[in-house]
PDB file of N, CA and C in Angstrom:
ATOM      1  N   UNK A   1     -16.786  -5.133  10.345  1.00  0.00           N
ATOM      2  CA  UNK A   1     -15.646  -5.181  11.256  1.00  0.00           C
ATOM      3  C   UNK A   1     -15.454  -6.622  11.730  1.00  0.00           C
ATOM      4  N   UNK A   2     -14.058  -7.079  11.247  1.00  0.00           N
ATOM      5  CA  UNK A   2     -13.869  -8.440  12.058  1.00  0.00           C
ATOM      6  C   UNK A   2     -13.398  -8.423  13.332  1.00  0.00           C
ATOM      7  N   UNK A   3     -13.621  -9.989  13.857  1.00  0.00           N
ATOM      8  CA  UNK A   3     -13.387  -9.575  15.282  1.00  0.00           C
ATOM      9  C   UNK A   3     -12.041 -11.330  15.173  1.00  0.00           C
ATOM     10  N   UNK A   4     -11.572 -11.216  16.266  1.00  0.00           N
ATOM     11  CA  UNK A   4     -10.195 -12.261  16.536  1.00  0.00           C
ATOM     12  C   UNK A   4     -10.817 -13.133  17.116  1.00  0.00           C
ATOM     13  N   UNK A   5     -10.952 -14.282  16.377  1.00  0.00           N
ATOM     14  CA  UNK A   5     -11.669 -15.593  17.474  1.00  0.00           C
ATOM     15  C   UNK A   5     -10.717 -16.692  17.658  1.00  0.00           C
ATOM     16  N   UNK A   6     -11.090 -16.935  19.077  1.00  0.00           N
ATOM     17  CA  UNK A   6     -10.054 -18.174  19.682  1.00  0.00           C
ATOM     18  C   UNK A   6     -10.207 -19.501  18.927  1.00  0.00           C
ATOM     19  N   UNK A   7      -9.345 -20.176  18.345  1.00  0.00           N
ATOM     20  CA  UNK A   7      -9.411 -21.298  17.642  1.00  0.00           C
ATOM     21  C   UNK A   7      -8.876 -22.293  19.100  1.00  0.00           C
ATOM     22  N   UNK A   8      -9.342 -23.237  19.024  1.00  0.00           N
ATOM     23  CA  UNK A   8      -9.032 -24.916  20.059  1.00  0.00           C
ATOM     24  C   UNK A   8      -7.852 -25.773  18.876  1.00  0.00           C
ATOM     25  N   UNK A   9      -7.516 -26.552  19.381  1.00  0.00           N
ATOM     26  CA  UNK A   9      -7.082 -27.711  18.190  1.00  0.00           C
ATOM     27  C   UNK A   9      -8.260 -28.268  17.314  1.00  0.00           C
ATOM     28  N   UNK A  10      -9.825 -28.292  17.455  1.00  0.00           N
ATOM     29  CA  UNK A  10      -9.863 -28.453  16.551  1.00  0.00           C
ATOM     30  C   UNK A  10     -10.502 -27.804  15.310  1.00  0.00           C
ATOM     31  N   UNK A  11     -10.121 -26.527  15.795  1.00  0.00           N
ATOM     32  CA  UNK A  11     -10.185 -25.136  14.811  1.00  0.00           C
ATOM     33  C   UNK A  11      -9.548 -25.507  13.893  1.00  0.00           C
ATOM     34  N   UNK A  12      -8.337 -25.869  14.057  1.00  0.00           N
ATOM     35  CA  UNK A  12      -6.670 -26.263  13.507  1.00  0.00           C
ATOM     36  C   UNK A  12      -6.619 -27.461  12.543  1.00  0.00           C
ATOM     37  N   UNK A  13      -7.719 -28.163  12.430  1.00  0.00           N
ATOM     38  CA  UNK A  13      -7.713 -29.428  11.383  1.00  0.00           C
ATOM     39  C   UNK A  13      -7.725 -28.716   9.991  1.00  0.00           C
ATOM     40  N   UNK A  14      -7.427 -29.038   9.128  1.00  0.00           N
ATOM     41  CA  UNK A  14      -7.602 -28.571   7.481  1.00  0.00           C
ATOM     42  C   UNK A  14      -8.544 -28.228   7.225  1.00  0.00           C
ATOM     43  N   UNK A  15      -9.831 -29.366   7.383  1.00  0.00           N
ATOM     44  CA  UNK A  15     -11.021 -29.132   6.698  1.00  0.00           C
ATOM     45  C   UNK A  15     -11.659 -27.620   7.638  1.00  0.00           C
ATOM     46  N   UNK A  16     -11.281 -27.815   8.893  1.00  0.00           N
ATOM     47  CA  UNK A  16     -11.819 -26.090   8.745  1.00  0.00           C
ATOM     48  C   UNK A  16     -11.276 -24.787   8.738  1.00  0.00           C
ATOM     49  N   UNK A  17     -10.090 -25.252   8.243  1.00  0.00           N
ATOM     50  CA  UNK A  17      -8.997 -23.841   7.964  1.00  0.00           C
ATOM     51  C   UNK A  17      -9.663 -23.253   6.746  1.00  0.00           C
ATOM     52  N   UNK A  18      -9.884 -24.294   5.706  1.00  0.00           N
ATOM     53  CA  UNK A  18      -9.596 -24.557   4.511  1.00  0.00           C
ATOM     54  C   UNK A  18     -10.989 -23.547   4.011  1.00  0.00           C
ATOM     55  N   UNK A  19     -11.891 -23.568   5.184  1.00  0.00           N
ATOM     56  CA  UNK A  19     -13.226 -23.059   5.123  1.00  0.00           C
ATOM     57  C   UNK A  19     -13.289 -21.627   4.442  1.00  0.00           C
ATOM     58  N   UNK A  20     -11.827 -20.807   4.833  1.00  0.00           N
ATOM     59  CA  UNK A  20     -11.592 -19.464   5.061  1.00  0.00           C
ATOM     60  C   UNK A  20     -10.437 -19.612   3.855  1.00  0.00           C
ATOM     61  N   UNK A  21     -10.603 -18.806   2.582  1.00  0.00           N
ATOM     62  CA  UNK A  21      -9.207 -18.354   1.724  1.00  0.00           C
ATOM     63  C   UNK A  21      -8.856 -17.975   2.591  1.00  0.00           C
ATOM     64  N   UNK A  22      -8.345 -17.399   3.239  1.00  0.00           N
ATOM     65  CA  UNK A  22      -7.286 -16.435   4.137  1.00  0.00           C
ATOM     66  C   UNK A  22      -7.686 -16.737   5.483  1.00  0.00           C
ATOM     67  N   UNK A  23      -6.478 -17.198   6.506  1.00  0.00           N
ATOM     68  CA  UNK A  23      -6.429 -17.242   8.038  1.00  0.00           C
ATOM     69  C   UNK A  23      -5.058 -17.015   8.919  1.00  0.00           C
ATOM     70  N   UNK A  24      -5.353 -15.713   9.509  1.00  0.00           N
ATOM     71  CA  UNK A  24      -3.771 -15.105   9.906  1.00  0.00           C
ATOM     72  C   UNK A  24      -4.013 -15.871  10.828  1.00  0.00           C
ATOM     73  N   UNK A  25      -3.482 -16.311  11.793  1.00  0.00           N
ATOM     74  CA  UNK A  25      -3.470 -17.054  13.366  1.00  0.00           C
ATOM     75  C   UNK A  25      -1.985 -16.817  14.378  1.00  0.00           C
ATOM     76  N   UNK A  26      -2.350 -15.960  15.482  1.00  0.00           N
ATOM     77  CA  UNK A  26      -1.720 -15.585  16.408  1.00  0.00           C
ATOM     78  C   UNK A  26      -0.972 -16.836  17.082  1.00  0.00           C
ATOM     79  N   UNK A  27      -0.239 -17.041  17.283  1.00  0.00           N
ATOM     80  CA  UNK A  27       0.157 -18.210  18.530  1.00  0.00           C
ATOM     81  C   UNK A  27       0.613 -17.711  19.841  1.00  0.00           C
ATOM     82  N   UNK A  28       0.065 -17.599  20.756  1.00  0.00           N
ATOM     83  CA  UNK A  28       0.247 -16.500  22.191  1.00  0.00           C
ATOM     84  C   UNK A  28      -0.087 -17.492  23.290  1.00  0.00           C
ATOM     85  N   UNK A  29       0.688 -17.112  24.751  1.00  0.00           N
ATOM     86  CA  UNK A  29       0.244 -17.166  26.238  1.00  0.00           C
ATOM     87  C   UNK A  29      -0.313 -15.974  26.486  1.00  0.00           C
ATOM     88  N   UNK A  30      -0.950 -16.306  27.874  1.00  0.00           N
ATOM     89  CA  UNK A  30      -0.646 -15.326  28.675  1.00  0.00           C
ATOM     90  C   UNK A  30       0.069 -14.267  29.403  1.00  0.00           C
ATOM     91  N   UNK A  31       1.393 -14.849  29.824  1.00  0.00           N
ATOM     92  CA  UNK A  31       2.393 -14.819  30.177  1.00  0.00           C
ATOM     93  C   UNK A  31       3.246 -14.082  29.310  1.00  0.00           C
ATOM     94  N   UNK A  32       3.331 -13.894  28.511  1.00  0.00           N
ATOM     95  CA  UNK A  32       4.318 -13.376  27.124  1.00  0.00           C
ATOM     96  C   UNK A  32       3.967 -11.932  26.430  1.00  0.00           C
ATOM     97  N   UNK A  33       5.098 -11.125  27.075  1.00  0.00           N
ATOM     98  CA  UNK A  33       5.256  -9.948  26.828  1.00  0.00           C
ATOM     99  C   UNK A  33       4.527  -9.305  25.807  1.00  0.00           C
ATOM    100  N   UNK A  34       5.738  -9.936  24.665  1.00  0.00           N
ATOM    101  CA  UNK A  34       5.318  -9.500  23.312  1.00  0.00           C
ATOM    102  C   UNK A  34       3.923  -9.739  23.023  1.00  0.00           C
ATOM    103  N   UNK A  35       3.431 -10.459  23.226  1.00  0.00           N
ATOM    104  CA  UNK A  35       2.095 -11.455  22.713  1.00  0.00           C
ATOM    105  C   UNK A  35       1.134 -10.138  22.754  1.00  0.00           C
ATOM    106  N   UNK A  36       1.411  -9.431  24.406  1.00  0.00           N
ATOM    107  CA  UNK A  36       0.236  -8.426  24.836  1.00  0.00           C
ATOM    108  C   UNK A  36       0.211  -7.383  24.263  1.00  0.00           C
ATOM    109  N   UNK A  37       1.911  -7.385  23.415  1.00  0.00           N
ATOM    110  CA  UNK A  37       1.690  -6.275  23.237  1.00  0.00           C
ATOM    111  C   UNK A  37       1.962  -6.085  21.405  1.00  0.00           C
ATOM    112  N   UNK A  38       1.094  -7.120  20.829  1.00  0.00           N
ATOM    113  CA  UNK A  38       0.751  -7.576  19.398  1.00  0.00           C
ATOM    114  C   UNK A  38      -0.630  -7.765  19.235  1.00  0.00           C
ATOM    115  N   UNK A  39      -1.559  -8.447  20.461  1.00  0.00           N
ATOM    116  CA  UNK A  39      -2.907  -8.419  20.300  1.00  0.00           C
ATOM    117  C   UNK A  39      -3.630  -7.329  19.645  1.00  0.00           C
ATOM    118  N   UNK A  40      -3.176  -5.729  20.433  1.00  0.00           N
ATOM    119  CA  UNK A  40      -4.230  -4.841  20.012  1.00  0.00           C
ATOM    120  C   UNK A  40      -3.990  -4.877  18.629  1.00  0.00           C
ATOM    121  N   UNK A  41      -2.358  -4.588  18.268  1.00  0.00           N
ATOM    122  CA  UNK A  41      -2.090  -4.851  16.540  1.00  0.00           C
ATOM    123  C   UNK A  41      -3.516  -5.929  15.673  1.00  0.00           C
ATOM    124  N   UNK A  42      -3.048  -6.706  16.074  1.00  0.00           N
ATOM    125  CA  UNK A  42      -3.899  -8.015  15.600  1.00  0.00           C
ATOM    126  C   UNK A  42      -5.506  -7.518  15.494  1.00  0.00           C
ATOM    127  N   UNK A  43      -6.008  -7.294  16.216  1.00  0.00           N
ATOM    128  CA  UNK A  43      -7.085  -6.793  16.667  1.00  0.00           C
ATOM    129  C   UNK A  43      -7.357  -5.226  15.723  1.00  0.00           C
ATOM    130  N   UNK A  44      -6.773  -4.283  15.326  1.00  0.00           N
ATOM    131  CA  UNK A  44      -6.678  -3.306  14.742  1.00  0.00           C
ATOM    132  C   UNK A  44      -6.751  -3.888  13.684  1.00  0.00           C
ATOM    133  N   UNK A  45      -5.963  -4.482  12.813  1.00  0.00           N
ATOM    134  CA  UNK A  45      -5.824  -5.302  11.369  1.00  0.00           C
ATOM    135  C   UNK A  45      -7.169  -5.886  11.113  1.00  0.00           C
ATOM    136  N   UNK A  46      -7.476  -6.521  12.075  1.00  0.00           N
ATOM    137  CA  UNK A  46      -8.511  -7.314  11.985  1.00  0.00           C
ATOM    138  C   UNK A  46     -10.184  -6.655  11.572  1.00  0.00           C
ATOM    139  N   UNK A  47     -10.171  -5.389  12.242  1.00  0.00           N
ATOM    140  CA  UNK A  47     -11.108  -4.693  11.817  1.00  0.00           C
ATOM    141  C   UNK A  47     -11.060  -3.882  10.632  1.00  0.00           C
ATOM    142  N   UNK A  48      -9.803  -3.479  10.257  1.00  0.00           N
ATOM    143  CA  UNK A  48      -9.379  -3.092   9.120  1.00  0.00           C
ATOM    144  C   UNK A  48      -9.508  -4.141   7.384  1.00  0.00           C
ATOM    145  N   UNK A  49      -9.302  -5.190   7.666  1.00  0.00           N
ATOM    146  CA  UNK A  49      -9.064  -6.053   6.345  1.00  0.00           C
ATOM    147  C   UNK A  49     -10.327  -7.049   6.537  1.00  0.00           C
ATOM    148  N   UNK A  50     -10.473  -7.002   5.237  1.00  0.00           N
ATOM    149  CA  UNK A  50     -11.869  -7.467   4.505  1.00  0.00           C
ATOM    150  C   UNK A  50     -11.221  -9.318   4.114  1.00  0.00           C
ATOM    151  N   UNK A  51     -12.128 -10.253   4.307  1.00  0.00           N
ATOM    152  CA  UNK A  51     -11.614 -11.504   3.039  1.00  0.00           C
ATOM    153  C   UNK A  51     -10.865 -12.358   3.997  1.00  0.00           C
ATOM    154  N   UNK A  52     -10.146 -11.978   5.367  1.00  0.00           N
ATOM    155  CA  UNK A  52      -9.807 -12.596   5.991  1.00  0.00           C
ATOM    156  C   UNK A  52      -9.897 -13.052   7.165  1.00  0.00           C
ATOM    157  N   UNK A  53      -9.692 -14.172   8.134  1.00  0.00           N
ATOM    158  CA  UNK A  53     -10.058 -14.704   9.292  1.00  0.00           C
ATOM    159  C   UNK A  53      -9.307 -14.155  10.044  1.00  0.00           C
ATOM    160  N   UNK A  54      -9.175 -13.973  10.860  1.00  0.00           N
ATOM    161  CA  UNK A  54      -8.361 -13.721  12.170  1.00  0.00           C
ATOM    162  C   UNK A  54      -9.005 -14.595  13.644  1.00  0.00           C
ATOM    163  N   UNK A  55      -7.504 -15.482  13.856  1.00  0.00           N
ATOM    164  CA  UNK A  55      -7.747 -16.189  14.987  1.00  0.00           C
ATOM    165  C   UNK A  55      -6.447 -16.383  16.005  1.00  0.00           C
ATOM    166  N   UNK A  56      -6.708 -16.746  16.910  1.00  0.00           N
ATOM    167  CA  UNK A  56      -5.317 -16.610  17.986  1.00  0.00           C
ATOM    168  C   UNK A  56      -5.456 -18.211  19.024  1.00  0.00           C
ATOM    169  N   UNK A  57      -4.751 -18.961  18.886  1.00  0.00           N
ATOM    170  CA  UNK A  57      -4.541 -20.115  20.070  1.00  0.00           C
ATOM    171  C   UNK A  57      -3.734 -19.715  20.908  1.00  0.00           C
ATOM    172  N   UNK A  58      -4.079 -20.113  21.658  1.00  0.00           N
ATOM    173  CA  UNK A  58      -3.179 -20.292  23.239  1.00  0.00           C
ATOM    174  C   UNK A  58      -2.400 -21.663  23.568  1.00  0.00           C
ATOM    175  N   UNK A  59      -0.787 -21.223  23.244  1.00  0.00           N
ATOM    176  CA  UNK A  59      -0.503 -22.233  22.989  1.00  0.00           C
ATOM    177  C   UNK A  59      -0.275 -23.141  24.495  1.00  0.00           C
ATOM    178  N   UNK A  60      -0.287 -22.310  25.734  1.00  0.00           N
ATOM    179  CA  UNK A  60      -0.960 -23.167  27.075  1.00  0.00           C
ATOM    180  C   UNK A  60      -1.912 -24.089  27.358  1.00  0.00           C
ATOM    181  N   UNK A  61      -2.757 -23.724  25.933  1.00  0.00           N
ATOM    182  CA  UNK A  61      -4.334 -24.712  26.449  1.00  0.00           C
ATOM    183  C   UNK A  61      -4.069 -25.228  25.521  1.00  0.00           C
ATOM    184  N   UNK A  62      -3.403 -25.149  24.044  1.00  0.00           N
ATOM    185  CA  UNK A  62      -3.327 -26.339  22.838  1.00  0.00           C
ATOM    186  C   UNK A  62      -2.120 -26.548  22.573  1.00  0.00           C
ATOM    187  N   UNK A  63      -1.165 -27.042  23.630  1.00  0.00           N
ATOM    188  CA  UNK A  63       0.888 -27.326  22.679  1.00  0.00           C
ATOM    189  C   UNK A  63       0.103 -28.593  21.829  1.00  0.00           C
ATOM    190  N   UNK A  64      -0.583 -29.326  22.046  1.00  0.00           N
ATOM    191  CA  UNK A  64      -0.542 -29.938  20.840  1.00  0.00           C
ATOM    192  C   UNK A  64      -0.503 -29.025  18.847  1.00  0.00           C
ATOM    193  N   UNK A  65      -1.269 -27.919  18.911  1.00  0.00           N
ATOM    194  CA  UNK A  65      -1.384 -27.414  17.739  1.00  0.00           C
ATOM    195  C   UNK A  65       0.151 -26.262  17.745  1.00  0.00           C
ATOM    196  N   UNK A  66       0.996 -26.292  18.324  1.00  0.00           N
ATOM    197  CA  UNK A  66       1.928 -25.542  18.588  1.00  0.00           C
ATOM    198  C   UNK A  66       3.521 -26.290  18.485  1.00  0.00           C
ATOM    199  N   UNK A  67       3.321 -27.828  19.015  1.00  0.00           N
ATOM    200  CA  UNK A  67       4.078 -28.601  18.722  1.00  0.00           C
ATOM    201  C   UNK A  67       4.275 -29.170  17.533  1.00  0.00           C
ATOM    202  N   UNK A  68       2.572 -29.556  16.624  1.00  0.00           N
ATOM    203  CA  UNK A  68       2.132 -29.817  15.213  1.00  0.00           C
ATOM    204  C   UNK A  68       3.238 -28.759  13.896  1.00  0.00           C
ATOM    205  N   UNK A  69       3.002 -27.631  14.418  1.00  0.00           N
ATOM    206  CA  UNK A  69       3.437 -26.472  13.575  1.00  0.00           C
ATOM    207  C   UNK A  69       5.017 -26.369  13.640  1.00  0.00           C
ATOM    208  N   UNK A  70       5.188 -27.074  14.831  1.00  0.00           N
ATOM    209  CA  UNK A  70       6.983 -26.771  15.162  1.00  0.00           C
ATOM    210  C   UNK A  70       7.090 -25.723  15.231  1.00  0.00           C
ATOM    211  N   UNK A  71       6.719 -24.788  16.390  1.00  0.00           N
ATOM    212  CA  UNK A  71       6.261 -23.310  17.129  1.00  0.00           C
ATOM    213  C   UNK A  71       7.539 -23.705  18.254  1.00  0.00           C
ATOM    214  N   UNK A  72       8.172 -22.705  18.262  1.00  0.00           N
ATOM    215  CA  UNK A  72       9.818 -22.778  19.048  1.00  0.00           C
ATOM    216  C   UNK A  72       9.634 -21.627  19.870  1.00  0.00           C
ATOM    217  N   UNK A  73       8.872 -20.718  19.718  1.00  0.00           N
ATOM    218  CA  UNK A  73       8.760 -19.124  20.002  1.00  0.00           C
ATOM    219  C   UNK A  73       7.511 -18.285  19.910  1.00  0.00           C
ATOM    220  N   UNK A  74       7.103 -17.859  21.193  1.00  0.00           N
ATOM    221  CA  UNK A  74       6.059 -16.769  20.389  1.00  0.00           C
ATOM    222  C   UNK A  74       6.277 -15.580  21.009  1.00  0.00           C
ATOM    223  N   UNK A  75       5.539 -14.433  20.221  1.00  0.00           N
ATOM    224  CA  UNK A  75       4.221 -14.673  19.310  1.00  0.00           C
ATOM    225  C   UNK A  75       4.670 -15.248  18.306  1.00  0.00           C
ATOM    226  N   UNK A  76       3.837 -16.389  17.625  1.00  0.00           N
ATOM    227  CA  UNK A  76       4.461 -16.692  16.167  1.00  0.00           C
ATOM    228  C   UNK A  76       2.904 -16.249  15.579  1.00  0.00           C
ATOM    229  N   UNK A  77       3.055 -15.986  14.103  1.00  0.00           N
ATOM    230  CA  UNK A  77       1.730 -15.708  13.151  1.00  0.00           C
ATOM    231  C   UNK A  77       2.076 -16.438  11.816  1.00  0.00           C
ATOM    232  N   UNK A  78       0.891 -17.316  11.765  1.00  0.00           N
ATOM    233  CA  UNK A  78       1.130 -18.061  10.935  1.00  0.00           C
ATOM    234  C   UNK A  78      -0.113 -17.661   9.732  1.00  0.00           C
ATOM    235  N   UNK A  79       0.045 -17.529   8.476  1.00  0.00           N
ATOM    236  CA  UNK A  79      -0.914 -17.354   7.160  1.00  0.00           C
ATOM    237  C   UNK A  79      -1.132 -18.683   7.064  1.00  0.00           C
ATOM    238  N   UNK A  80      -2.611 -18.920   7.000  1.00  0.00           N
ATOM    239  CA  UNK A  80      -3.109 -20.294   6.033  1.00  0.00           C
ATOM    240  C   UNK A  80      -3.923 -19.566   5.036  1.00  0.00           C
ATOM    241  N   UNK A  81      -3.284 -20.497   3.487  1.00  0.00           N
ATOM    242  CA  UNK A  81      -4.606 -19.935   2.416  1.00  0.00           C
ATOM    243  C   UNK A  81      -4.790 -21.178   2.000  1.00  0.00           C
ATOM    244  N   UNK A  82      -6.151 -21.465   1.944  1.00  0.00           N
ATOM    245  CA  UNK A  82      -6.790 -22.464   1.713  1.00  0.00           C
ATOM    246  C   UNK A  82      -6.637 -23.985   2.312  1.00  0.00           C
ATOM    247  N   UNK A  83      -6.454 -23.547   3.846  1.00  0.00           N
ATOM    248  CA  UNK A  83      -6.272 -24.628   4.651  1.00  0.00           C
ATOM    249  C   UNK A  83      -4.643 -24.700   4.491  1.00  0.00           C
ATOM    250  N   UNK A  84      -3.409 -24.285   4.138  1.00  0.00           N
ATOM    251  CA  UNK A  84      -2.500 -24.710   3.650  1.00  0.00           C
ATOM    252  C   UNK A  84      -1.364 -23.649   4.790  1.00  0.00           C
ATOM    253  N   UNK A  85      -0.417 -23.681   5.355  1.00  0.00           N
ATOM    254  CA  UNK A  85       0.575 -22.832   5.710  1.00  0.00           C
ATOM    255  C   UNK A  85       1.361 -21.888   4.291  1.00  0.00           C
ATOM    256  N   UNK A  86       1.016 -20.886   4.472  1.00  0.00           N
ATOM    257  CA  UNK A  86       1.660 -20.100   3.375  1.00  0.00           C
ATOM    258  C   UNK A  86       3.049 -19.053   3.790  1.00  0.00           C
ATOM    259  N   UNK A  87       2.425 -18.860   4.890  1.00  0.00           N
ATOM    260  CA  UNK A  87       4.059 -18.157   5.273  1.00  0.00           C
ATOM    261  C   UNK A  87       3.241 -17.659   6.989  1.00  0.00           C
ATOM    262  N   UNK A  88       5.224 -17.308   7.886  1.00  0.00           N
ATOM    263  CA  UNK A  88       4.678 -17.012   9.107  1.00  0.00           C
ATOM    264  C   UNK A  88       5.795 -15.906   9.856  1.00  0.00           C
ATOM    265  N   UNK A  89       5.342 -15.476  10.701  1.00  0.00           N
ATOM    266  CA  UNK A  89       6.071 -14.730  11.247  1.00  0.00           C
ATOM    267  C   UNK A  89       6.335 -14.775  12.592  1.00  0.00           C
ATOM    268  N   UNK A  90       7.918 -14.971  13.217  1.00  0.00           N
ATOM    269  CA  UNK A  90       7.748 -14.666  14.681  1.00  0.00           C
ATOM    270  C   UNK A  90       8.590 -13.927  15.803  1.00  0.00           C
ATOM    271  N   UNK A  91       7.966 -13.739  16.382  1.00  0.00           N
ATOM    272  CA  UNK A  91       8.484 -12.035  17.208  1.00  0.00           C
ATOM    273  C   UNK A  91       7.295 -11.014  17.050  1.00  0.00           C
ATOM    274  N   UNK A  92       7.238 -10.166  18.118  1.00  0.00           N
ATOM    275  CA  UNK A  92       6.890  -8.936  17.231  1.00  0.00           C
ATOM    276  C   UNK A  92       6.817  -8.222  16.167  1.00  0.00           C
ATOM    277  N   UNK A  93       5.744  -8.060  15.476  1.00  0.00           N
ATOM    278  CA  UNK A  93       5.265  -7.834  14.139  1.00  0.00           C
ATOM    279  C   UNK A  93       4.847  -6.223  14.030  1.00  0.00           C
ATOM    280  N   UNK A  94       5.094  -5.473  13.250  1.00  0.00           N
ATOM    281  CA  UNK A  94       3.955  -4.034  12.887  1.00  0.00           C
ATOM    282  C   UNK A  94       2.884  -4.385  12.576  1.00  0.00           C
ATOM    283  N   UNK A  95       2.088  -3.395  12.259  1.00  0.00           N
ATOM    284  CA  UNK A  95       0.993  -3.534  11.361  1.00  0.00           C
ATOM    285  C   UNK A  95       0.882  -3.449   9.946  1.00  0.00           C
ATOM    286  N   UNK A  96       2.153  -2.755   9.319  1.00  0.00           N
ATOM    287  CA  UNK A  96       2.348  -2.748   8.040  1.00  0.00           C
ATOM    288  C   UNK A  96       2.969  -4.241   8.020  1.00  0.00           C
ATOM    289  N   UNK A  97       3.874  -4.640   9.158  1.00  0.00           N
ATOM    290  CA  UNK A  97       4.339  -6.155   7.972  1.00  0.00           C
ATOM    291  C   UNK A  97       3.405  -6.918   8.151  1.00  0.00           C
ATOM    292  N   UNK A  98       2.919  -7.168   9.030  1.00  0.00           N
ATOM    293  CA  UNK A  98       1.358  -8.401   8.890  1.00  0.00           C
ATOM    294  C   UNK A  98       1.091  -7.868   7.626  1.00  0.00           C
ATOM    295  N   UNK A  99       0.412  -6.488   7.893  1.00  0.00           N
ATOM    296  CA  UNK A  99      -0.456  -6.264   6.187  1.00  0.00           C
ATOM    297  C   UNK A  99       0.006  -6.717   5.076  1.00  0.00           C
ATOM    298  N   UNK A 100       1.441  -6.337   5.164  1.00  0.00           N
ATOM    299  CA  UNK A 100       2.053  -6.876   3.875  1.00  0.00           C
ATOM    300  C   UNK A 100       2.344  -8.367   3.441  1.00  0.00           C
ATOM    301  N   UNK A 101       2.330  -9.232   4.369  1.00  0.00           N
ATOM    302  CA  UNK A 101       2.532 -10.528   4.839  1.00  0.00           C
ATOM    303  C   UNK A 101       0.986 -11.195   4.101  1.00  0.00           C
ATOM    304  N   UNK A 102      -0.331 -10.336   4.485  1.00  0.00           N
ATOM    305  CA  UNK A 102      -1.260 -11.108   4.268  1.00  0.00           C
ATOM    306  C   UNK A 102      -1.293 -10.256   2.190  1.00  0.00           C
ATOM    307  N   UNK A 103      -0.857  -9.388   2.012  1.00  0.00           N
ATOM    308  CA  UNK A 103      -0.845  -8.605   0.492  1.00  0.00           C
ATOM    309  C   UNK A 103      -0.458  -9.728  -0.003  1.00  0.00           C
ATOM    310  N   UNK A 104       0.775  -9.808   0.045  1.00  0.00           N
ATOM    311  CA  UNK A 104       1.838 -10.833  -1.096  1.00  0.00           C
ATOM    312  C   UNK A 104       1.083 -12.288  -0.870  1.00  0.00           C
ATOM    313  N   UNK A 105       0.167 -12.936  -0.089  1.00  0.00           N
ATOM    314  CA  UNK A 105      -0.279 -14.143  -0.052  1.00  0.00           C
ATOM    315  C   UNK A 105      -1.834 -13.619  -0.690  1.00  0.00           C
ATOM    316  N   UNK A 106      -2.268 -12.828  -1.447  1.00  0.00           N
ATOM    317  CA  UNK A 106      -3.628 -12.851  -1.529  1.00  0.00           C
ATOM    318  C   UNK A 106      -3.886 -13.480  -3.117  1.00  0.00           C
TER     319      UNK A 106
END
């Protein structure tokens, strides 16, 4: 069972994205509706799927890694495979489109 770990900015450098084929990453406040109410999603997936990272910044404690990405909105979810941005999503998400989001990138 995976669990959702908080990445800092310098979670967010390449060389240790790159660590993980696969890294979904949440972009969330506190403050933000949607965000609270995508975590458990996130968190469900996360224990569910094998092969991949799951991590979430706060983009309150890091706009630098939020400004980097050109993050306009959250929740945003961004796929890295192999350290690389592969595709992202933002708004409120299901659990089938994440899933499917991380399928078509595997």
């Amino acid at each position: 069972m995976a669990n959702v770990t908080a990445y800092t900015s310098e979670d967010m450098k390449f060389e240790n994205l790159s660590k993980s084929r696969l890294t979904l990453v949440d972009f969330w406040a506190a403050w933000c509706g949607p965000c609270k109410m995508l975590s458990p999603i996130v968190d469900e997936l996360a224990a569910e799927t094998e092969g991949v990272t799951f991590a979430k910044v706060n983009v309150d404690e890091y706009p630098d890694v939020a400004i980097g990405l050109g993050i306009q909105a959250i929740p945003t979810l961004f796929l890295f495979k192999d350290g690389q941005a592969v595709d992202r999503a933002v708004g409120l998400q299901s659990k089938d489109a994440l899933k499917a989001m991380i399928d078509r990138n595997r």
